[in-house]
N, C-alpha and C. Protein backbone atom coordinates (compact mmCIF):
# COMPACT_ATOMS: atom_id res chain seq x y z
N UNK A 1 0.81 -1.19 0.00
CA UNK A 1 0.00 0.00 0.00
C UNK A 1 0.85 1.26 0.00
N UNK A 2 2.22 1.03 0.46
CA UNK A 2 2.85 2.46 0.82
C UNK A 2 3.47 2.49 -0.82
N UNK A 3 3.61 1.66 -1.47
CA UNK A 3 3.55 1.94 -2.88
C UNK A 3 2.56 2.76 -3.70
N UNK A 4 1.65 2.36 -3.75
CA UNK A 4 0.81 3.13 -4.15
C UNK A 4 0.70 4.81 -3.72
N UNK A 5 0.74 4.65 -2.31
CA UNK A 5 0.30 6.34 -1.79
C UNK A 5 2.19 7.05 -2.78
N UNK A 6 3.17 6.66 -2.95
CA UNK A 6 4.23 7.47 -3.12
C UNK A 6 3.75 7.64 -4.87
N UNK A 7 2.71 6.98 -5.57
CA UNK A 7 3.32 7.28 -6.71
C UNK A 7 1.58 8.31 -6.91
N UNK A 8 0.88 8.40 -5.92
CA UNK A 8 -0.49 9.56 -6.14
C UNK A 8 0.21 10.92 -6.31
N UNK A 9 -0.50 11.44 -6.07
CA UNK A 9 -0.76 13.20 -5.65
C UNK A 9 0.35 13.36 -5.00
N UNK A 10 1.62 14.42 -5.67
CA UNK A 10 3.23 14.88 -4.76
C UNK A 10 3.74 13.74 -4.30
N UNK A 11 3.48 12.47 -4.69
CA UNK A 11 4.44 11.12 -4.69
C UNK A 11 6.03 12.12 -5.80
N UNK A 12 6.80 11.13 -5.49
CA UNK A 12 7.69 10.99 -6.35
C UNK A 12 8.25 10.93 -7.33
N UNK A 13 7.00 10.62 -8.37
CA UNK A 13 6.98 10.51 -9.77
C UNK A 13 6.26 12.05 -10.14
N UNK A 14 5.51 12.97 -9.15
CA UNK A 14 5.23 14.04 -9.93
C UNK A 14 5.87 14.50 -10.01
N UNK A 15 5.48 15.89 -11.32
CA UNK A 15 6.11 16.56 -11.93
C UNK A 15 5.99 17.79 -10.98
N UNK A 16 7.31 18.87 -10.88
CA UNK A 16 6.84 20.13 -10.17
C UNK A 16 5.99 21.33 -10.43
N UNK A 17 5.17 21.71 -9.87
CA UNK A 17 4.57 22.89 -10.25
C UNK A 17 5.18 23.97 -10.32
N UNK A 18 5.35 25.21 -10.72
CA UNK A 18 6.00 26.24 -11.45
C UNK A 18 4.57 27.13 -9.86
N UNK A 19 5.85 27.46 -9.18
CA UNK A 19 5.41 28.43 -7.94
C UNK A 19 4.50 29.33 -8.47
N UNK A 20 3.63 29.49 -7.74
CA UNK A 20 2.63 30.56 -7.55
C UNK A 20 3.10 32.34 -7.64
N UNK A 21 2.42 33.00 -8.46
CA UNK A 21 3.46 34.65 -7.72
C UNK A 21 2.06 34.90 -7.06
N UNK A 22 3.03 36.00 -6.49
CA UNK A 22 1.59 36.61 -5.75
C UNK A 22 1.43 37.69 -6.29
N UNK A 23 0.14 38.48 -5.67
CA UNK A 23 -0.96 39.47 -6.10
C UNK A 23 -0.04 40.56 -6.12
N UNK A 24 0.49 41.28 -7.74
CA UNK A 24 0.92 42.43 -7.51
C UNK A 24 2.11 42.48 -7.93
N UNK A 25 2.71 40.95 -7.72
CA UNK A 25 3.91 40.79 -9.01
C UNK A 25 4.19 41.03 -9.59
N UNK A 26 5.16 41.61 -10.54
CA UNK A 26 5.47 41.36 -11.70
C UNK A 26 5.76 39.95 -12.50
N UNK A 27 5.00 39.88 -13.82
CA UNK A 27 5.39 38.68 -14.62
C UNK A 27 6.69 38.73 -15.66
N UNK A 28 7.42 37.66 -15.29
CA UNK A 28 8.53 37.21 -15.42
C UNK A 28 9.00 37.32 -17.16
N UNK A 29 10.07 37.25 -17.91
CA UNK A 29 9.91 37.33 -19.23
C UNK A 29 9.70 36.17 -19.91
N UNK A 30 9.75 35.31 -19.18
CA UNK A 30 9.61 33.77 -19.64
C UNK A 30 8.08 33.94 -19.16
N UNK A 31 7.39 34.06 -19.13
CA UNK A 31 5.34 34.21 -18.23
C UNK A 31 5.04 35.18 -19.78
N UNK A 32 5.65 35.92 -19.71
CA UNK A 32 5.15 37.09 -20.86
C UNK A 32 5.31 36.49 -22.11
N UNK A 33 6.36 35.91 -22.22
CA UNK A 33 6.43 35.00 -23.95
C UNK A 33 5.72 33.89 -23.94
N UNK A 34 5.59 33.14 -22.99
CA UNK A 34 4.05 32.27 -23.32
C UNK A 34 3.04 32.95 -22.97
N UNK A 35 3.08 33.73 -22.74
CA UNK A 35 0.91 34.51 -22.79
C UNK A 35 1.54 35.15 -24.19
N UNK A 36 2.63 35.54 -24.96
CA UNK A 36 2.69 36.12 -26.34
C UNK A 36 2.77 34.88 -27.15
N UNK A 37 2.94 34.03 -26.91
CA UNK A 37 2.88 32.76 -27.74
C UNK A 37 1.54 32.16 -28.02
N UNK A 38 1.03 31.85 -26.79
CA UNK A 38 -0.32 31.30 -26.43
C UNK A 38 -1.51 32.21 -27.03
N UNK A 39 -1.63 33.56 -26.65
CA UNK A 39 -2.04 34.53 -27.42
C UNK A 39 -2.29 34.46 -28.91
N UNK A 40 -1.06 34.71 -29.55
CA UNK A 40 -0.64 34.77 -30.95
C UNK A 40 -1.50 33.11 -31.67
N UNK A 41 -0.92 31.93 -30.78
CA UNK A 41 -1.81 30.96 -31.54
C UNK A 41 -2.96 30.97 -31.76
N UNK A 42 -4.10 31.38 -30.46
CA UNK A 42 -5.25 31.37 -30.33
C UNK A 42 -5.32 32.53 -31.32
N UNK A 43 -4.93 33.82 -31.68
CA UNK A 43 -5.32 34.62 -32.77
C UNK A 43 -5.57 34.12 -34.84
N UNK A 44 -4.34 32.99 -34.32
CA UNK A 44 -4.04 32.19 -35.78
C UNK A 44 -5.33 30.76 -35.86
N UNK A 45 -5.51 30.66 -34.85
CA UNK A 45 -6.52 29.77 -35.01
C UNK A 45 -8.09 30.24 -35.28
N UNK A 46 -8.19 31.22 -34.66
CA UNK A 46 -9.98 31.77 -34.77
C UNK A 46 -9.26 32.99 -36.54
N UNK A 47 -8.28 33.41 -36.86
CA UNK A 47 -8.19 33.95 -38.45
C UNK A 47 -7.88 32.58 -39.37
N UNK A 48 -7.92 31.55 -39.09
CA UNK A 48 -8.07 30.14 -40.05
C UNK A 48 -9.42 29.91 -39.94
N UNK A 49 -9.82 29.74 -38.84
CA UNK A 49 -11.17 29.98 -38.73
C UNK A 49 -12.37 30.34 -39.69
N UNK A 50 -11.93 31.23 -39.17
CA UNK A 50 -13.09 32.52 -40.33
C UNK A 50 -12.52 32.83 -41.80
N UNK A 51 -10.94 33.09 -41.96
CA UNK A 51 -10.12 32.90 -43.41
C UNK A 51 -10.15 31.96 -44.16
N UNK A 52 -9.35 30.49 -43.02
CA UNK A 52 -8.43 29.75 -43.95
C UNK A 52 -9.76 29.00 -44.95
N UNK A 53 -8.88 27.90 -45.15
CA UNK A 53 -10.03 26.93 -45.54
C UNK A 53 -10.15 26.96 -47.12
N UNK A 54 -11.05 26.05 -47.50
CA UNK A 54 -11.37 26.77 -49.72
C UNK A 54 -12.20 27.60 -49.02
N UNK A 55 -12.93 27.74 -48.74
CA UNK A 55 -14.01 28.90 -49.24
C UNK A 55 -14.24 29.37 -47.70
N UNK A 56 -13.55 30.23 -47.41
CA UNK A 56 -13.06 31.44 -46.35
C UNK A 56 -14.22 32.71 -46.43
N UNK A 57 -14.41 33.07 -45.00
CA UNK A 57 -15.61 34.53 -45.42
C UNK A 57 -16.10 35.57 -45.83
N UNK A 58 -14.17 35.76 -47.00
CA UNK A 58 -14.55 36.31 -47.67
C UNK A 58 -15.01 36.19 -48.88
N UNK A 59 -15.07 34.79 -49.82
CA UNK A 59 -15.36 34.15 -50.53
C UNK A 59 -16.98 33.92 -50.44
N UNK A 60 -17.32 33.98 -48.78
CA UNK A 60 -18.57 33.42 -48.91
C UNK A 60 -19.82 34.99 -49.05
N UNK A 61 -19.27 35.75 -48.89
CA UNK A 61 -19.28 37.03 -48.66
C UNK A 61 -19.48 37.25 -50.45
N UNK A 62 -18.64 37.39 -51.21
CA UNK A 62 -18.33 37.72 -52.28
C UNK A 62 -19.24 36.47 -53.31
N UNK A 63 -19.92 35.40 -52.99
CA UNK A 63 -20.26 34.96 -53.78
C UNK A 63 -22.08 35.41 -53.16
N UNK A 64 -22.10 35.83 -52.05
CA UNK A 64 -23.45 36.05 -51.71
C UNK A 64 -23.92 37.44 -52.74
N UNK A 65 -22.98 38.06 -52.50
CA UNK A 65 -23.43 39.98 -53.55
C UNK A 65 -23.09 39.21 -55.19
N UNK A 66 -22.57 38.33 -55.43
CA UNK A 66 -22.48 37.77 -56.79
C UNK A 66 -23.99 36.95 -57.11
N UNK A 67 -24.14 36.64 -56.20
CA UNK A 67 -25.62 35.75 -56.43
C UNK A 67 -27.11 36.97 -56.41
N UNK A 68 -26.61 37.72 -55.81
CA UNK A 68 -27.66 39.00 -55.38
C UNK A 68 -28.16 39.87 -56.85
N UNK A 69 -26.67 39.53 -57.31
CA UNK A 69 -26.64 40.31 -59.00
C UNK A 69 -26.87 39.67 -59.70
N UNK A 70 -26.74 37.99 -59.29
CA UNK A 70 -27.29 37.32 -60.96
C UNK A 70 -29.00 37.25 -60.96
N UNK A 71 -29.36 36.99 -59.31
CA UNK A 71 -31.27 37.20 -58.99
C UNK A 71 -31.52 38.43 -59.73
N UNK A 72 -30.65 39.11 -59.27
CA UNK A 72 -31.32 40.87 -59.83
C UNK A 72 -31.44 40.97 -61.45
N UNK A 73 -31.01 40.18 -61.95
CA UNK A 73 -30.50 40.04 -63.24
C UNK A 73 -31.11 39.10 -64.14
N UNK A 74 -31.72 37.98 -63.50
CA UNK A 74 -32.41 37.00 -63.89
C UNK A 74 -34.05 37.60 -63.69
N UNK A 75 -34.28 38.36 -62.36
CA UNK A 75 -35.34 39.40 -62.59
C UNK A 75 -35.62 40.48 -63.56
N UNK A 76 -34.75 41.28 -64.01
CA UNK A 76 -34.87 42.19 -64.95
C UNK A 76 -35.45 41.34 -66.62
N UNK A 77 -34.43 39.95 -66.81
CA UNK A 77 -34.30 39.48 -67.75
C UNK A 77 -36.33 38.84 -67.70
N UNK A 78 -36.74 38.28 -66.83
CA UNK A 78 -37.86 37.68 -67.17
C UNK A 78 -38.91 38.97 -66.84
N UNK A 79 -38.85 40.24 -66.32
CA UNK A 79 -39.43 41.25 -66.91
C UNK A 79 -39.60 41.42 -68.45
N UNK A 80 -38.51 41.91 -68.82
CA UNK A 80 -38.18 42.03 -69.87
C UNK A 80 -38.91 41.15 -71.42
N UNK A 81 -38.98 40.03 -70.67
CA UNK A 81 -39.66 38.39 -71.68
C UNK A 81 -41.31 38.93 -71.66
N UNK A 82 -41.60 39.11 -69.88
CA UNK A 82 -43.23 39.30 -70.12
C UNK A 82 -43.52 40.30 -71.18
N UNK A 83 -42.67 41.60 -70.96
CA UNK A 83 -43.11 42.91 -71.87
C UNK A 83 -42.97 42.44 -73.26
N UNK A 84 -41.95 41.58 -73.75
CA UNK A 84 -41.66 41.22 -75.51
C UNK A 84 -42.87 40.66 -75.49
N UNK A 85 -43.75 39.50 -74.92
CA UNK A 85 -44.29 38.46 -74.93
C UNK A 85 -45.77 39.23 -75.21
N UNK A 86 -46.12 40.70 -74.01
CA UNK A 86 -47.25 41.24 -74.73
C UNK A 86 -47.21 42.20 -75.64
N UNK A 87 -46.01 42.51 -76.16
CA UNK A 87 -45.72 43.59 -77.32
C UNK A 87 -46.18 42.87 -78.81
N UNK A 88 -45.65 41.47 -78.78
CA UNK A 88 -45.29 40.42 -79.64
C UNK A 88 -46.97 40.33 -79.85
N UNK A 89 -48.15 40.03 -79.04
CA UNK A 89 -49.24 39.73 -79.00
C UNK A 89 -49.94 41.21 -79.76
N UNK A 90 -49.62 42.07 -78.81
CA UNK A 90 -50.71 43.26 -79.70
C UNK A 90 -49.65 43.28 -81.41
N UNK A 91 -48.80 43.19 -81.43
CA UNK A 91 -48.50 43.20 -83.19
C UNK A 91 -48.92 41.82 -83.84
N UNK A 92 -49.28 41.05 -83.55
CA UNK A 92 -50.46 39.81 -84.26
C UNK A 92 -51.69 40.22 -83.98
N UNK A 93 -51.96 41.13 -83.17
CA UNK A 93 -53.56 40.94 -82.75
C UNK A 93 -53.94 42.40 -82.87
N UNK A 94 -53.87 43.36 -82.16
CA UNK A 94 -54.16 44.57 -82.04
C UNK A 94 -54.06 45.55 -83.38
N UNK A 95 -55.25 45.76 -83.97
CA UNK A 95 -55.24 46.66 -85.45
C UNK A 95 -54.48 48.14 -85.43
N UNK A 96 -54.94 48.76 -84.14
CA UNK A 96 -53.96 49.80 -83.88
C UNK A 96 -52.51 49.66 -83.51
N UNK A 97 -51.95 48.81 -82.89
CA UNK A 97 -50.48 48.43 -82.98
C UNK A 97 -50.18 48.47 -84.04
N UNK A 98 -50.93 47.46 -85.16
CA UNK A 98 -50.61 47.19 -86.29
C UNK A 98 -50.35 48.34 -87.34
N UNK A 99 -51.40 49.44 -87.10
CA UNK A 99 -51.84 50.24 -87.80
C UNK A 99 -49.82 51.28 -87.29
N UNK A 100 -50.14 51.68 -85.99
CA UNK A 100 -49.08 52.64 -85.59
C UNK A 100 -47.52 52.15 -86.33
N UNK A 101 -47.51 50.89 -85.86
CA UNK A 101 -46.19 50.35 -86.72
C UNK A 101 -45.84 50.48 -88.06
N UNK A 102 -47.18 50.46 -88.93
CA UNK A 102 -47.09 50.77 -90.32
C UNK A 102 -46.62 52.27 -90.93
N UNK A 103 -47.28 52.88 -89.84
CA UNK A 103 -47.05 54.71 -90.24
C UNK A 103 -45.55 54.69 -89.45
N UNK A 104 -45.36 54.63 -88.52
CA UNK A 104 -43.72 54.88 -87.92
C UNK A 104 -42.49 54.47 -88.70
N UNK A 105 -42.82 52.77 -89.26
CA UNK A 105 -41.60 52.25 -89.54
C UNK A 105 -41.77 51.97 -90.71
N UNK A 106 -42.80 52.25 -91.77
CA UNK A 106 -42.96 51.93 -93.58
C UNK A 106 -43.53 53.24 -93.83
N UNK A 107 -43.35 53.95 -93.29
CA UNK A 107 -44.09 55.65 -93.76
C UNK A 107 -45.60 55.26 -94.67
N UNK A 108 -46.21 54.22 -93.75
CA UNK A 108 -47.81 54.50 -94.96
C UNK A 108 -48.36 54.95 -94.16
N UNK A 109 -49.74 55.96 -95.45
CA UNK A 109 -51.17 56.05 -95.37
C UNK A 109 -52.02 56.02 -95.78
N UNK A 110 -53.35 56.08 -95.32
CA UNK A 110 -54.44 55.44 -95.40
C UNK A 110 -54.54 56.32 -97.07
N UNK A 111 -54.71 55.55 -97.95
CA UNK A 111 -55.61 55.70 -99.20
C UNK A 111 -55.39 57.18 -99.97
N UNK A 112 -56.06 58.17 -100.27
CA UNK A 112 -55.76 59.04 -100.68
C UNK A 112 -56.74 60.21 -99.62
N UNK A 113 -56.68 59.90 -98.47
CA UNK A 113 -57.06 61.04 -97.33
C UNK A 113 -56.00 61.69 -96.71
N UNK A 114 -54.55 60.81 -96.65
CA UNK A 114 -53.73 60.96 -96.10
C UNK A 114 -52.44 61.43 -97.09
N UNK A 115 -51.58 62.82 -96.58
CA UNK A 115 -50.77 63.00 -97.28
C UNK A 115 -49.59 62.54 -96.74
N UNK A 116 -48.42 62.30 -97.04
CA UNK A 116 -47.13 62.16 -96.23
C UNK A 116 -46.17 62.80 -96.72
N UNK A 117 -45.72 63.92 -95.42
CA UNK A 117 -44.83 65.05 -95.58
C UNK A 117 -43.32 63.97 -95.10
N UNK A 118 -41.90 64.40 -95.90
CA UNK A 118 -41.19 63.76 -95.16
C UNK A 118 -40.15 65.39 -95.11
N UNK A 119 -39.78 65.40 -93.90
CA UNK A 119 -38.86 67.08 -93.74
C UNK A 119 -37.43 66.03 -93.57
N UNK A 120 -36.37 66.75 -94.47
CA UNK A 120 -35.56 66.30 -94.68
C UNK A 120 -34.52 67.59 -93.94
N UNK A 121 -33.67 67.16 -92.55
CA UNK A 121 -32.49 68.73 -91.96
C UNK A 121 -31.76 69.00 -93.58
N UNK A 122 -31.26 70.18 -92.90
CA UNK A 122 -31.04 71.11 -94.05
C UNK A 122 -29.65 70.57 -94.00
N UNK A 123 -28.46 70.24 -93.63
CA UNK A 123 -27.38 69.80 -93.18
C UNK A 123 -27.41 68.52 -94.34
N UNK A 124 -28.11 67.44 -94.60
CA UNK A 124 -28.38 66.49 -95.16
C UNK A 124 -28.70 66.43 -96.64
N UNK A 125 -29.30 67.67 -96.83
CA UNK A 125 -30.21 67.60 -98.39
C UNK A 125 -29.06 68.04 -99.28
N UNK A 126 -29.33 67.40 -100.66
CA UNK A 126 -28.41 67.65 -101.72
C UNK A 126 -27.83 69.08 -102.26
N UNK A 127 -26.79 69.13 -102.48
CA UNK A 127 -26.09 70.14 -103.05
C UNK A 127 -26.89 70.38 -103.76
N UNK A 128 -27.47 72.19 -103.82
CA UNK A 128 -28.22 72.85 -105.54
C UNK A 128 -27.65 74.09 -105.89
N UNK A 129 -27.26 73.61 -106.95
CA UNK A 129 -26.66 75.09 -107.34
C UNK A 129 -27.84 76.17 -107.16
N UNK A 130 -26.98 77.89 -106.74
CA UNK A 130 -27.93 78.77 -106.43
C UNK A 130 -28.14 79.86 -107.57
């Protein structure tokens, strides 16, 4: 039994504890480079953390405002489809679409009620002798 009690608690085989300071001490330069060591790791571990890694926070960050722009973008685009989709409909269907498109973009009119003036800038029109 007296075996046992020497190899417990401050038996023989422990290791020593590193004395206590007291309240008001100064810490030692060997105390200060492991709290700057210990420190410094724990700083490298929580910036792997949140950095390291493939896809780090700023990656995750940067693909969230990338995704924000392709929604925004994929919205504009199927706007865009509805408006062709009823533009497309009144020019098969609608007589006045039909009608407006004809006078805007083929210069016609109606029969002989209608005259068609075309004003040509002065910048543009042919050389005439004066």
């Amino acid at each position: 039994m007296a075996a046992k009690k020497s190899a417990g608690r401050g038996g023989a085989g422990a290791a020593k504890a590193a004395p206590r300071r007291a309240p008001g001490e100064p810490l030692t330069g060997k105390q200060i480079v492991g709290r700057v060591v210990a420190l410094s790791f724990l700083l490298a571990v929580v910036a792997f953390a949140v950095q390291g890694g493939e896809y780090g926070t700023t990656d995750l960050l940067r693909q969230r405002r990338q995704l924000a722009r392709e929604r925004a973008a994929v919205d504009s685009l199927a706007k865009a489809v509805e408006r062709l989709k009823l533009e497309r409909k009144a020019v098969e269907s609608d007589p006045a679409t039909q009608e407006r498109i004809a006078r805007e973009e083929f210069g016609m009119v109606q029969g002989d009620k209608e005259i068609l003036y075309r004003f040509v800038p002065a910048d543009s029109a042919p050389d005439t002798p004066r």
